[in-house]
C-alpha atoms as a PDB file:
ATOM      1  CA  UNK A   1      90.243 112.712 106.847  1.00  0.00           C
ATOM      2  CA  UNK A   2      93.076 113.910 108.722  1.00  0.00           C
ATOM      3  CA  UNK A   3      90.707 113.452 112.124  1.00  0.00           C
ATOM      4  CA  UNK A   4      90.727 109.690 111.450  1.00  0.00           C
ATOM      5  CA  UNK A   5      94.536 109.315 110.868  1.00  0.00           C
ATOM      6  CA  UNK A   6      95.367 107.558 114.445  1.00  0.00           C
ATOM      7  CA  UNK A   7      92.611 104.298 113.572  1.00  0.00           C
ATOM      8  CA  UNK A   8      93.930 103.916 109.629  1.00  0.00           C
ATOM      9  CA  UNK A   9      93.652 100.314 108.902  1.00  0.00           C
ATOM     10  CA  UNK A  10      94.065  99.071 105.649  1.00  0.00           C
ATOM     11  CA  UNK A  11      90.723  98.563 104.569  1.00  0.00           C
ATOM     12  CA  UNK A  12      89.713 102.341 105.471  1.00  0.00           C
ATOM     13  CA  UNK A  13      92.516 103.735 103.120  1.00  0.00           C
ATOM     14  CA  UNK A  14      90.993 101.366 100.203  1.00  0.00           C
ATOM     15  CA  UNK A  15      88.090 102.434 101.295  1.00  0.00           C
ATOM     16  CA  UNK A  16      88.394 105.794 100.963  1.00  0.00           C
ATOM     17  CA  UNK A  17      91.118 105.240  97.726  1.00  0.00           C
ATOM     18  CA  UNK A  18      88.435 102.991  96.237  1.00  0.00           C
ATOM     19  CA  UNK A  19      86.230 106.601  96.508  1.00  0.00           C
ATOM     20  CA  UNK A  20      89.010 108.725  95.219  1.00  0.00           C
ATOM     21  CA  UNK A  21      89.601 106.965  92.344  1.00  0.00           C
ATOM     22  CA  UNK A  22      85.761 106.468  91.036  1.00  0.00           C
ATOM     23  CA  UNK A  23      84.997 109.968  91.599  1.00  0.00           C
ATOM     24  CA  UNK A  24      88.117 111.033  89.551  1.00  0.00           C
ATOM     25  CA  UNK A  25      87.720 108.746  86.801  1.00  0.00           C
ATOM     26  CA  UNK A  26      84.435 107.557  87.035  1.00  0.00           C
ATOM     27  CA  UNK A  27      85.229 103.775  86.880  1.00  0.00           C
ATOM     28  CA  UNK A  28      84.906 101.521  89.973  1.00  0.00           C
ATOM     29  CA  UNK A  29      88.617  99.770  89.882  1.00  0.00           C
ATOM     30  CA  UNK A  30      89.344  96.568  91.533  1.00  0.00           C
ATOM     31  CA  UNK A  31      92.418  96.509  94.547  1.00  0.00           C
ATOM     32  CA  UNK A  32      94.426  94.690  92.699  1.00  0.00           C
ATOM     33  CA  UNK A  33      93.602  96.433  89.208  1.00  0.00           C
ATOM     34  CA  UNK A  34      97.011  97.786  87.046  1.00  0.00           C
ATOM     35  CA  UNK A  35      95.599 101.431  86.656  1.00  0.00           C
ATOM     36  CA  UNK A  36      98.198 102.118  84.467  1.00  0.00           C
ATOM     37  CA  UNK A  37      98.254  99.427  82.264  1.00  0.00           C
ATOM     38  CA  UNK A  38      94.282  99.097  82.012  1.00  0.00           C
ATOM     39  CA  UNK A  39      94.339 103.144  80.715  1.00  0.00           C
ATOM     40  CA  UNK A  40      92.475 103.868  83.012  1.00  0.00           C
ATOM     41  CA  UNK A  41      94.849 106.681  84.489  1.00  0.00           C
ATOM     42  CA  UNK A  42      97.974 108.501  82.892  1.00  0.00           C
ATOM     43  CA  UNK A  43     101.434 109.508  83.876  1.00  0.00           C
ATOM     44  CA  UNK A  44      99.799 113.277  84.852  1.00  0.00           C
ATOM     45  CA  UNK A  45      96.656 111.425  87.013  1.00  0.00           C
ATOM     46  CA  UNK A  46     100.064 109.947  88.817  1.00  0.00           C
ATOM     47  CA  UNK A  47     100.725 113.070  90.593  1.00  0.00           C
ATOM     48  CA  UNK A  48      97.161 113.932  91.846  1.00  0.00           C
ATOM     49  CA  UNK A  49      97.021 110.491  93.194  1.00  0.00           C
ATOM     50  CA  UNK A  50     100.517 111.742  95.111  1.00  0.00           C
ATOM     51  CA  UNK A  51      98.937 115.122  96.169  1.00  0.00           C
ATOM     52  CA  UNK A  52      96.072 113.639  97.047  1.00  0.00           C
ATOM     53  CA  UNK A  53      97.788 110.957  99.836  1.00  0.00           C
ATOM     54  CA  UNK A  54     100.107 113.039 101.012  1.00  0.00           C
ATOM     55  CA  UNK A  55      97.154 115.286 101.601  1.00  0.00           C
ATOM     56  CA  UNK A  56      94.753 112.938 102.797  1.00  0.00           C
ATOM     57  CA  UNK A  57      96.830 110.786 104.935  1.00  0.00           C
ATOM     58  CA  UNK A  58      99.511 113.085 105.862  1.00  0.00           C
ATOM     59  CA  UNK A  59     103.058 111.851 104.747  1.00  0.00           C
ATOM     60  CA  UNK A  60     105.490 112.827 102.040  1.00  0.00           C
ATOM     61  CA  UNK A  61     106.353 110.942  99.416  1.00  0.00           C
ATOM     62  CA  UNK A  62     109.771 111.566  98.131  1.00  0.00           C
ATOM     63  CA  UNK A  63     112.562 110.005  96.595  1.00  0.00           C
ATOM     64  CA  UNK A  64     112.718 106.229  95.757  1.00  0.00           C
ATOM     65  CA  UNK A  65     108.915 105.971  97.009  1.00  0.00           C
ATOM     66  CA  UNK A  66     107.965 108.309  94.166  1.00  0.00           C
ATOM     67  CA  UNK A  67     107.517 105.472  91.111  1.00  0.00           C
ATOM     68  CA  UNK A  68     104.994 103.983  89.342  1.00  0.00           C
ATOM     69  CA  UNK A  69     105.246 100.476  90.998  1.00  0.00           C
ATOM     70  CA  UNK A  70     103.634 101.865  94.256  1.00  0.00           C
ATOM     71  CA  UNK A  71     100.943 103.797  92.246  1.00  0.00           C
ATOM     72  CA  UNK A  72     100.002 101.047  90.041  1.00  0.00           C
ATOM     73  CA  UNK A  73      96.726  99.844  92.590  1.00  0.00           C
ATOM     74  CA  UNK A  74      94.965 100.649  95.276  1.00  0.00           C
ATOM     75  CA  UNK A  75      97.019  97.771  97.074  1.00  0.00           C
ATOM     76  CA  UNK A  76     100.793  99.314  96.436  1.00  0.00           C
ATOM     77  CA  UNK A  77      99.054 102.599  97.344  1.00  0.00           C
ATOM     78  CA  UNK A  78      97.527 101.172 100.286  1.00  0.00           C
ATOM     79  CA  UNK A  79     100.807  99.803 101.627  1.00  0.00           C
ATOM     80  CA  UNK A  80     102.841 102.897 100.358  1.00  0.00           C
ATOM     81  CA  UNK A  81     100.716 104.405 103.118  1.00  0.00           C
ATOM     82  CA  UNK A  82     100.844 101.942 105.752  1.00  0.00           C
ATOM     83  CA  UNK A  83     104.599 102.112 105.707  1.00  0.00           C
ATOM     84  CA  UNK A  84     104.699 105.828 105.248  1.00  0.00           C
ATOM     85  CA  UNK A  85     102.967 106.471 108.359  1.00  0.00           C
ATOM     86  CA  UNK A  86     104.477 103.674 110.349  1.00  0.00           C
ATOM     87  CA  UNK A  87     107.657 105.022 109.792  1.00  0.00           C
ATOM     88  CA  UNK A  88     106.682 108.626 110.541  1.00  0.00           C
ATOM     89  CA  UNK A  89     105.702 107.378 114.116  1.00  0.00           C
ATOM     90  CA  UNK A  90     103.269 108.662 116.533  1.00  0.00           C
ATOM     91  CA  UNK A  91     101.685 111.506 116.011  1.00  0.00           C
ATOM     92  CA  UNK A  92     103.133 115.221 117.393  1.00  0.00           C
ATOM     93  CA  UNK A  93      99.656 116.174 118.835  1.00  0.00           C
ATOM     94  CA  UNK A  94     101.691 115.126 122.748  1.00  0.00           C
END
């Protein structure tokens, strides 16, 4: 994915979350779905999902961004991202 990183809208990373998620658990999850609360992932599943975006879209997620709150959906994980990579700025590829 990391070829499609400069044109990352919102809807591509739920998109592509949306994927993520219903190949890992094999459930289709709604954006604004608690995946905590509704079992369908655990505490451990919580770090995969932060491997996998700061694989997959390129950022670190450290510190006060590392809690459940901006795990919980695909929409918290969505922004998480958004803001992540906004505040990383342009790419070093210049």
């Amino acid at each position: 994915m990391t070829a499609e990183l400069s044109s990352l809208t919102a809807e591509s990373i739920q998109k592509e979350l949306l994927g993520f998620l219903s190949e890992r658990i094999k459930t289709d999850v709604e954006l604004d779905q608690d995946l905590f609360s509704s079992g369908l992932v655990s505490s451990m599943f919580a770090m995969q999902l932060v491997v996998h975006l700061e694989e997959a879209y390129d950022i670190a997620i450290v510190g006060p961004d590392l809690k459940f709150d901006n795990f919980r959906t695909v929409e918290s994980m969505t922004s998480l991202v958004q803001r992540l990579r906004d505040a990383s700025g342009p790419a070093e590829d210049a």
